[in-house]
PDB file of N, CA and C in Angstrom:
ATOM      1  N   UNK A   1       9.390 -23.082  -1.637  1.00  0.00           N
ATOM      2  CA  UNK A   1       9.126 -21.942  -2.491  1.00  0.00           C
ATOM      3  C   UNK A   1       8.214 -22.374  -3.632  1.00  0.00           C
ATOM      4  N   UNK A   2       7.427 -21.318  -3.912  1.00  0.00           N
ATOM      5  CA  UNK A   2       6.251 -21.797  -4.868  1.00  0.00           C
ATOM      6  C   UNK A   2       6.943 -21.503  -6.108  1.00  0.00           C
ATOM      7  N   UNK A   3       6.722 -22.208  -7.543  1.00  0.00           N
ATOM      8  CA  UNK A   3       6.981 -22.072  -8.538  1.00  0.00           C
ATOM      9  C   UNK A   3       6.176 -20.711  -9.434  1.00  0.00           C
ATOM     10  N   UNK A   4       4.905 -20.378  -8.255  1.00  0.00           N
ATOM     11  CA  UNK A   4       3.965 -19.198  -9.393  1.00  0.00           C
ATOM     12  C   UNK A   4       5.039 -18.461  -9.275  1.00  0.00           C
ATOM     13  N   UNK A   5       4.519 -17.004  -9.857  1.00  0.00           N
ATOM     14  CA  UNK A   5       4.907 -15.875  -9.997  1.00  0.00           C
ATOM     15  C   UNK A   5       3.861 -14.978 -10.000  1.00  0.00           C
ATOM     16  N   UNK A   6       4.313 -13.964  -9.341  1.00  0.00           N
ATOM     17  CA  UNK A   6       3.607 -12.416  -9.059  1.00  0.00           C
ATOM     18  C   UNK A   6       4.040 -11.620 -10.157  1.00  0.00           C
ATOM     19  N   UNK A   7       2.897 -10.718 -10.339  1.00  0.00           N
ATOM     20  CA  UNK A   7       3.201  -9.840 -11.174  1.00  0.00           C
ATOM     21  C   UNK A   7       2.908  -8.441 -10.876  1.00  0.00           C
ATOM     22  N   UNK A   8       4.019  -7.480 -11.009  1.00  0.00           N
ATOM     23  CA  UNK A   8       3.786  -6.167 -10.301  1.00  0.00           C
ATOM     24  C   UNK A   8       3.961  -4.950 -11.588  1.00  0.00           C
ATOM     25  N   UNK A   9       3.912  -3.682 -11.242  1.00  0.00           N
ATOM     26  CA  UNK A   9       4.132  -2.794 -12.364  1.00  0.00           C
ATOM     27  C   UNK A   9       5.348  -2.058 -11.667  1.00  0.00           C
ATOM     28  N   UNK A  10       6.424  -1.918 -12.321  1.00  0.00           N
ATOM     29  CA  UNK A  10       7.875  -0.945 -11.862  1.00  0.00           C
ATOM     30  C   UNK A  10       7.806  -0.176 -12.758  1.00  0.00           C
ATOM     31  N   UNK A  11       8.400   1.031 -12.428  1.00  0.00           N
ATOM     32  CA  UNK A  11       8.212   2.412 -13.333  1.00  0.00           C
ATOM     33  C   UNK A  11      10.094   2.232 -13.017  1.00  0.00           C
ATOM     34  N   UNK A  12      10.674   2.327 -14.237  1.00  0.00           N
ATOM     35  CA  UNK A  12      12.259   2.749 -14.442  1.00  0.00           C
ATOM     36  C   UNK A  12      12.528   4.131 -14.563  1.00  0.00           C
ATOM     37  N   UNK A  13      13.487   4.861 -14.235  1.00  0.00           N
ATOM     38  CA  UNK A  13      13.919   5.919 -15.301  1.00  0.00           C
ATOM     39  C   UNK A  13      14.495   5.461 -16.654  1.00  0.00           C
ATOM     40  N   UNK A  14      13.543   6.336 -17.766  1.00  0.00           N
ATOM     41  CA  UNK A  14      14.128   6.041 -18.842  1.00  0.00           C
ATOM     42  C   UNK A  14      15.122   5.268 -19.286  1.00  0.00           C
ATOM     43  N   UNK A  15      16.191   6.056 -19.123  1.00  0.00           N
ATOM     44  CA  UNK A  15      17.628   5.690 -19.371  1.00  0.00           C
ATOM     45  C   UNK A  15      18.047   4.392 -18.483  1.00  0.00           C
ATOM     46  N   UNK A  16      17.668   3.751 -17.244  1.00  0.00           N
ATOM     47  CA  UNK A  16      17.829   2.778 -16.681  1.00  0.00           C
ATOM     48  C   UNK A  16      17.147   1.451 -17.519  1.00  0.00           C
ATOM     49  N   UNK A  17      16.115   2.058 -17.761  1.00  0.00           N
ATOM     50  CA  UNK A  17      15.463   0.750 -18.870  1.00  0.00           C
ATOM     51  C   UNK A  17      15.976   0.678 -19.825  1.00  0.00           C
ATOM     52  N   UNK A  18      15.854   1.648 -20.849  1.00  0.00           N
ATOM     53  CA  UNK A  18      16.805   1.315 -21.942  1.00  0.00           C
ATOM     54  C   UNK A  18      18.501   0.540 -21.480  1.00  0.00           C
ATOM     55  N   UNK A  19      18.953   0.331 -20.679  1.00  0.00           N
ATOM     56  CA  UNK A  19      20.321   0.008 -20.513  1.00  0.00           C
ATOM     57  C   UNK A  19      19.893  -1.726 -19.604  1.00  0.00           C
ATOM     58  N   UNK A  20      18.465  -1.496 -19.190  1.00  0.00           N
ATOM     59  CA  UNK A  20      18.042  -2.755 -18.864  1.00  0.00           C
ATOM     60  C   UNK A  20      17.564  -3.644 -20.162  1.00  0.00           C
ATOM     61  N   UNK A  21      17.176  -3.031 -20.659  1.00  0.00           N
ATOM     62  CA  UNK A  21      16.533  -3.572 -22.146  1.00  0.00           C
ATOM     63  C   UNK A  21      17.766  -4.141 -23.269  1.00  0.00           C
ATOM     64  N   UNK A  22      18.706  -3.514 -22.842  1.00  0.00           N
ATOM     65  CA  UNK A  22      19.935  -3.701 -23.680  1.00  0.00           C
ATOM     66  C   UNK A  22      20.960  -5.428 -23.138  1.00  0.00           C
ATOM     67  N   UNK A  23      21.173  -5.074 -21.803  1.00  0.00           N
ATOM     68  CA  UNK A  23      21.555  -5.907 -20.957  1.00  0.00           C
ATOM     69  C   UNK A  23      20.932  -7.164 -21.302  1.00  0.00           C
ATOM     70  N   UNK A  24      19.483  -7.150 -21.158  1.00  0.00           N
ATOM     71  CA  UNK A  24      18.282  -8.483 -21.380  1.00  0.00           C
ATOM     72  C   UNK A  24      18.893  -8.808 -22.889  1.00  0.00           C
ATOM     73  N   UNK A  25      18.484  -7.842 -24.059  1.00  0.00           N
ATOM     74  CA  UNK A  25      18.995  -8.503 -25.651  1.00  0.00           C
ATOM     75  C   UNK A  25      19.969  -9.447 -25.327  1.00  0.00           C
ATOM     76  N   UNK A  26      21.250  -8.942 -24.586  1.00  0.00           N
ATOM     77  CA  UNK A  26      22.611  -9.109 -24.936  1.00  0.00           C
ATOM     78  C   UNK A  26      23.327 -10.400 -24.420  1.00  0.00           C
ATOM     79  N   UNK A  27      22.286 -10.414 -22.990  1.00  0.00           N
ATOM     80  CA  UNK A  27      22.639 -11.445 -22.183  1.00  0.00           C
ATOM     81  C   UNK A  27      21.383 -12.756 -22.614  1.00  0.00           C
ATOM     82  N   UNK A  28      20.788 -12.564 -23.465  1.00  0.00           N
ATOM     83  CA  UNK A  28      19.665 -13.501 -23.735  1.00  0.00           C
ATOM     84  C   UNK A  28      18.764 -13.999 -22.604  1.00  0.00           C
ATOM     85  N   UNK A  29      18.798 -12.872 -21.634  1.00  0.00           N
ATOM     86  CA  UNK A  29      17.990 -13.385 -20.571  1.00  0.00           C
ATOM     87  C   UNK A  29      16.825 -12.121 -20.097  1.00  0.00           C
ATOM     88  N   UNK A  30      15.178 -12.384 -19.679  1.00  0.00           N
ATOM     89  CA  UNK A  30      14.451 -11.680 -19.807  1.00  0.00           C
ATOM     90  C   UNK A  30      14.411 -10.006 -18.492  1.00  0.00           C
ATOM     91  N   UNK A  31      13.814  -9.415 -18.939  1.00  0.00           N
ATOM     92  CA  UNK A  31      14.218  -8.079 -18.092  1.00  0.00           C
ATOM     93  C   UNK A  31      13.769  -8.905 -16.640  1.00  0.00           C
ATOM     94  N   UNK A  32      12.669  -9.516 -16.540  1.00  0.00           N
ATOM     95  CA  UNK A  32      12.165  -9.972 -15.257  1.00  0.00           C
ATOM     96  C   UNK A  32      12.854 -10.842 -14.478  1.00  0.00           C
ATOM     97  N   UNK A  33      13.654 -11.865 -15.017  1.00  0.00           N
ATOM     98  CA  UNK A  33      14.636 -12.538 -15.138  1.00  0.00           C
ATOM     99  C   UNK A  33      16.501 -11.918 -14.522  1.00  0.00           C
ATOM    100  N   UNK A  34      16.370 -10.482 -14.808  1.00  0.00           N
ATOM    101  CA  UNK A  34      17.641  -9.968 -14.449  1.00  0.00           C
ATOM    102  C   UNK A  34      16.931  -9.400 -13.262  1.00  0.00           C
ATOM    103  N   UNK A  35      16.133  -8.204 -13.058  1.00  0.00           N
ATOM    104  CA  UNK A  35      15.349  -7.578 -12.022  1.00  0.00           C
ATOM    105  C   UNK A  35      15.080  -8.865 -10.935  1.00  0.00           C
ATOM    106  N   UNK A  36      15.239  -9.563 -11.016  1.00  0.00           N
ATOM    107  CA  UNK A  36      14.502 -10.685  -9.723  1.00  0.00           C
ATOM    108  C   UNK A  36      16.079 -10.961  -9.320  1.00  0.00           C
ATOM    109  N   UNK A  37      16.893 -11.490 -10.404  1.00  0.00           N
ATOM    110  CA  UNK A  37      18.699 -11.430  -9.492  1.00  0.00           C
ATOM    111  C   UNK A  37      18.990 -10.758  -8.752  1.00  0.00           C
ATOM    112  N   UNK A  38      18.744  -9.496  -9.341  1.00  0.00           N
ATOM    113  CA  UNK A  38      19.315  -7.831  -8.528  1.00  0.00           C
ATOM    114  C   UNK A  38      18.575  -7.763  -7.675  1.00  0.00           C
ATOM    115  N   UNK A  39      17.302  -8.617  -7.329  1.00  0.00           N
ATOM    116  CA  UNK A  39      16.765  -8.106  -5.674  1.00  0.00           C
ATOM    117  C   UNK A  39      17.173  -9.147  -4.860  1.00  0.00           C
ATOM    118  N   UNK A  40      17.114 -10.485  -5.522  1.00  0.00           N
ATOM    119  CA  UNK A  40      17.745 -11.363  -4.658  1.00  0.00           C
ATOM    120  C   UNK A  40      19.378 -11.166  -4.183  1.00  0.00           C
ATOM    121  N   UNK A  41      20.048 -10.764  -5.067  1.00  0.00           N
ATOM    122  CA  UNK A  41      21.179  -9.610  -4.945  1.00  0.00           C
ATOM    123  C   UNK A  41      21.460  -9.003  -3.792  1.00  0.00           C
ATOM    124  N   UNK A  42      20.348  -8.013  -3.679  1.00  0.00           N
ATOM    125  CA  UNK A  42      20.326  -6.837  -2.795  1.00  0.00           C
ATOM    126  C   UNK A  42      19.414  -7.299  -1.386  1.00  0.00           C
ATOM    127  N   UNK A  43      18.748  -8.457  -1.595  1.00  0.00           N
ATOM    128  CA  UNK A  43      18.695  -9.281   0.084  1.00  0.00           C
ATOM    129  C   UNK A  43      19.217  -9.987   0.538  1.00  0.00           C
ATOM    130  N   UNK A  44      20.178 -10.310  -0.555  1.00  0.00           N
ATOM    131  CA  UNK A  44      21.032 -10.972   0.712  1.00  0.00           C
ATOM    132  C   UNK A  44      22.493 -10.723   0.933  1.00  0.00           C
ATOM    133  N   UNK A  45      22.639  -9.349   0.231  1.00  0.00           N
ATOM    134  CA  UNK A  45      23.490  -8.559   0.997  1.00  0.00           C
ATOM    135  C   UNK A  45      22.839  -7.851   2.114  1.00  0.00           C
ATOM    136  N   UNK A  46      21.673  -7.263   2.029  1.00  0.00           N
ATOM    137  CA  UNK A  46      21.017  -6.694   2.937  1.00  0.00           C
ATOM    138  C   UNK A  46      21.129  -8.038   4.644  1.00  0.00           C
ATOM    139  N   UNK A  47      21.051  -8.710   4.236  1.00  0.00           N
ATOM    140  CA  UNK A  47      20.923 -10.467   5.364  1.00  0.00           C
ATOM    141  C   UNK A  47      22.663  -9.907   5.606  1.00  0.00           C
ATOM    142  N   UNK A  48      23.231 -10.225   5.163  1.00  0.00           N
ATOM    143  CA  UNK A  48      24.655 -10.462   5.470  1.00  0.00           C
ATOM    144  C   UNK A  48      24.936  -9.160   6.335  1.00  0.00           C
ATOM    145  N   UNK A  49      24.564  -7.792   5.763  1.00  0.00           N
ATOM    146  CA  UNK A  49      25.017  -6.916   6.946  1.00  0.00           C
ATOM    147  C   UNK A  49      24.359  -6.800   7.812  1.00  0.00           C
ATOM    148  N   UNK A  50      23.114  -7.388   8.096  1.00  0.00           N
ATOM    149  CA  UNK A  50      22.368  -7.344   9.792  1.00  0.00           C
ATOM    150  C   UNK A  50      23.061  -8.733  10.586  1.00  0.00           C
ATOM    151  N   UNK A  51      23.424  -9.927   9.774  1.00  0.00           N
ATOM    152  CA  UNK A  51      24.181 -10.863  10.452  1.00  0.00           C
ATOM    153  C   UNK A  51      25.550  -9.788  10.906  1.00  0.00           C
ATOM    154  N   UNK A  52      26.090  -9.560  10.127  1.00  0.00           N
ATOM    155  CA  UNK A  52      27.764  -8.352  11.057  1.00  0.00           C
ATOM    156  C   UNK A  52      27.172  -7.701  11.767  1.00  0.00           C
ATOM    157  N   UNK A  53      26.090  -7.221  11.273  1.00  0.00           N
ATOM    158  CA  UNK A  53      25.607  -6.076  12.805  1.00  0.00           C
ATOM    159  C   UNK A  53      25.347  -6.993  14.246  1.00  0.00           C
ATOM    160  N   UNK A  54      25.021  -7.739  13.744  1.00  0.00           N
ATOM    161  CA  UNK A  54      24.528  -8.710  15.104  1.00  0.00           C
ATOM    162  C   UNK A  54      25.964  -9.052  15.484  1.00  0.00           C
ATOM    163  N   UNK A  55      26.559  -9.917  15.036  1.00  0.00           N
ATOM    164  CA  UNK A  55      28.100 -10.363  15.597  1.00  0.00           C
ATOM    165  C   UNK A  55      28.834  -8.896  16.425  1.00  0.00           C
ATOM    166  N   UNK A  56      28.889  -7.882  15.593  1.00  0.00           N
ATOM    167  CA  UNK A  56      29.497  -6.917  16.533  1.00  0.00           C
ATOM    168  C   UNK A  56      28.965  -5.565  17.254  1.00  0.00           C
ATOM    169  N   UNK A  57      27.400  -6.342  17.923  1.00  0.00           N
ATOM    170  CA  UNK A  57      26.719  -6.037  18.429  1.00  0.00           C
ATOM    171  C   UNK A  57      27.777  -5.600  20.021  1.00  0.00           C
ATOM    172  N   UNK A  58      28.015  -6.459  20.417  1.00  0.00           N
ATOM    173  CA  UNK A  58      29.085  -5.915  21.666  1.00  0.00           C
ATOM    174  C   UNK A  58      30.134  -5.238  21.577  1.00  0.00           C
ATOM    175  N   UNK A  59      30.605  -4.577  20.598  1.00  0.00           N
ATOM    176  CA  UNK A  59      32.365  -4.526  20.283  1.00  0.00           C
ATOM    177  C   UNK A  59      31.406  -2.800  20.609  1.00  0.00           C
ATOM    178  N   UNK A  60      32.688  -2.601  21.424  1.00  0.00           N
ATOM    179  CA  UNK A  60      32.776  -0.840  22.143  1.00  0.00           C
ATOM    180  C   UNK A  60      32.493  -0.154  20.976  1.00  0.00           C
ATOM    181  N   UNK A  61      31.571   0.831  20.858  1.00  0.00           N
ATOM    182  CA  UNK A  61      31.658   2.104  20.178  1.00  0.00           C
ATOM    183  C   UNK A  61      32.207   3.143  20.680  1.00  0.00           C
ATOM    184  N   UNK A  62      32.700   4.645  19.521  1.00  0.00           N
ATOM    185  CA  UNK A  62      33.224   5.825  19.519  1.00  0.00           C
ATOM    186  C   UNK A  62      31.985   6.635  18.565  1.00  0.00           C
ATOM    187  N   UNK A  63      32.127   7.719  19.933  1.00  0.00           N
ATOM    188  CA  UNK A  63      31.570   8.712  19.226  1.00  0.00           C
ATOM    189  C   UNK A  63      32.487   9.667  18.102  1.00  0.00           C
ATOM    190  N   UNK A  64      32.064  10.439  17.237  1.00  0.00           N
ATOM    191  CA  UNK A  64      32.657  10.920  16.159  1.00  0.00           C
ATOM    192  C   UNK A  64      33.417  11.856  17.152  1.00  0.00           C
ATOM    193  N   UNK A  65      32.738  12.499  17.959  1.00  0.00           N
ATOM    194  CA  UNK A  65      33.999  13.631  18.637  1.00  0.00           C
ATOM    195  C   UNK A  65      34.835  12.958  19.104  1.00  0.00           C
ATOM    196  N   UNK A  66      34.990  11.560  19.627  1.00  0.00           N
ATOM    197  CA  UNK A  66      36.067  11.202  20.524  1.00  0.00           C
ATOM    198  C   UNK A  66      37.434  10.683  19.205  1.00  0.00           C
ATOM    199  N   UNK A  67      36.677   9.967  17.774  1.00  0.00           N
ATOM    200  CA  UNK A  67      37.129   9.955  17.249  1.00  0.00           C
ATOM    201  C   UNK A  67      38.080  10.714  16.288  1.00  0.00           C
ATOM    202  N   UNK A  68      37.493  11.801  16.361  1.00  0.00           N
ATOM    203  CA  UNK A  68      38.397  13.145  16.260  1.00  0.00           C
ATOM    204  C   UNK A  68      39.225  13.328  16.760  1.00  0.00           C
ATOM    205  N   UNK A  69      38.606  13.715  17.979  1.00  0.00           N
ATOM    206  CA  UNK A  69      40.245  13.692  18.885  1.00  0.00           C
ATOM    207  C   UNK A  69      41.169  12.841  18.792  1.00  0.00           C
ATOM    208  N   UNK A  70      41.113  11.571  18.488  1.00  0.00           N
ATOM    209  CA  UNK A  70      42.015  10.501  18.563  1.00  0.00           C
ATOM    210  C   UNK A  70      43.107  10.767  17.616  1.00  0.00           C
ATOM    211  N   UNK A  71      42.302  11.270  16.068  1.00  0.00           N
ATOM    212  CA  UNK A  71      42.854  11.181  15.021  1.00  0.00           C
ATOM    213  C   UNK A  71      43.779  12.197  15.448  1.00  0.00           C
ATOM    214  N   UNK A  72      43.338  13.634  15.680  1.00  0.00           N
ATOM    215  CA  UNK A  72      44.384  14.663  15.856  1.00  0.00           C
ATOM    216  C   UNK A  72      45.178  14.685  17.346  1.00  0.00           C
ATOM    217  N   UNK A  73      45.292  13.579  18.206  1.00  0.00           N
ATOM    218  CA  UNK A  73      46.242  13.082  19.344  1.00  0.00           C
ATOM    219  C   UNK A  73      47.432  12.496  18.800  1.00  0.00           C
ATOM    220  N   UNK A  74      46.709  11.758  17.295  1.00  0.00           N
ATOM    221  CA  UNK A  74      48.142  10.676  16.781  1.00  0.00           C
ATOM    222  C   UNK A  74      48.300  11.614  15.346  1.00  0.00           C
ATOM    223  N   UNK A  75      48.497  13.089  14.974  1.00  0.00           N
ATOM    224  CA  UNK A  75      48.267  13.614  13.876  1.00  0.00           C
ATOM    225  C   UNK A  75      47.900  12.873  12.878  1.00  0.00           C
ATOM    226  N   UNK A  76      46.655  12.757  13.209  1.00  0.00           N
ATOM    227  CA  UNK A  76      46.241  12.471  12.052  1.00  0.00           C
ATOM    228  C   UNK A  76      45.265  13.499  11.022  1.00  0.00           C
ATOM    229  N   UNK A  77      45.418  14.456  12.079  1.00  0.00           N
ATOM    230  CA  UNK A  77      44.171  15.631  11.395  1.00  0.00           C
ATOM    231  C   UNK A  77      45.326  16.695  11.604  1.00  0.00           C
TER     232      UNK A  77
END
């Protein structure tokens, strides 16, 4: 991994920045700095649920109607 850095323009909603801007003061750490966690964050949760998807790639599916029925066979509906 390269040490540069890219630089892009993100448009917030208002109120998300200000509460990002607050977060950065508070935590002494820079907005770019928190925004780069939260995506690294959110890929590799994103990684982790295509790895489960893959593992239970074979396991039988139900369709929602059959699942219905099931529920209201064992009252559950």
């Amino acid at each position: 991994m390269h040490d540069t850095t890219k630089r892009a323009t993100i448009y917030f909603d208002p109120q998300l920045h200000d509460a990002l801007r607050l977060k950065s003061v508070h935590s002494q750490r820079s907005i770019s700095d928190l925004v780069n966690d939260a995506v690294r964050a959110a890929l590799a949760e994103d990684q982790e649920d295509l790895a489960a998807f893959d593992q239970r790639v074979a396991e039988p599916t139900m369709t929602y109607e059959v699942l219905l029925n099931d529920l209201k066979a064992h009252g559950k509906l």
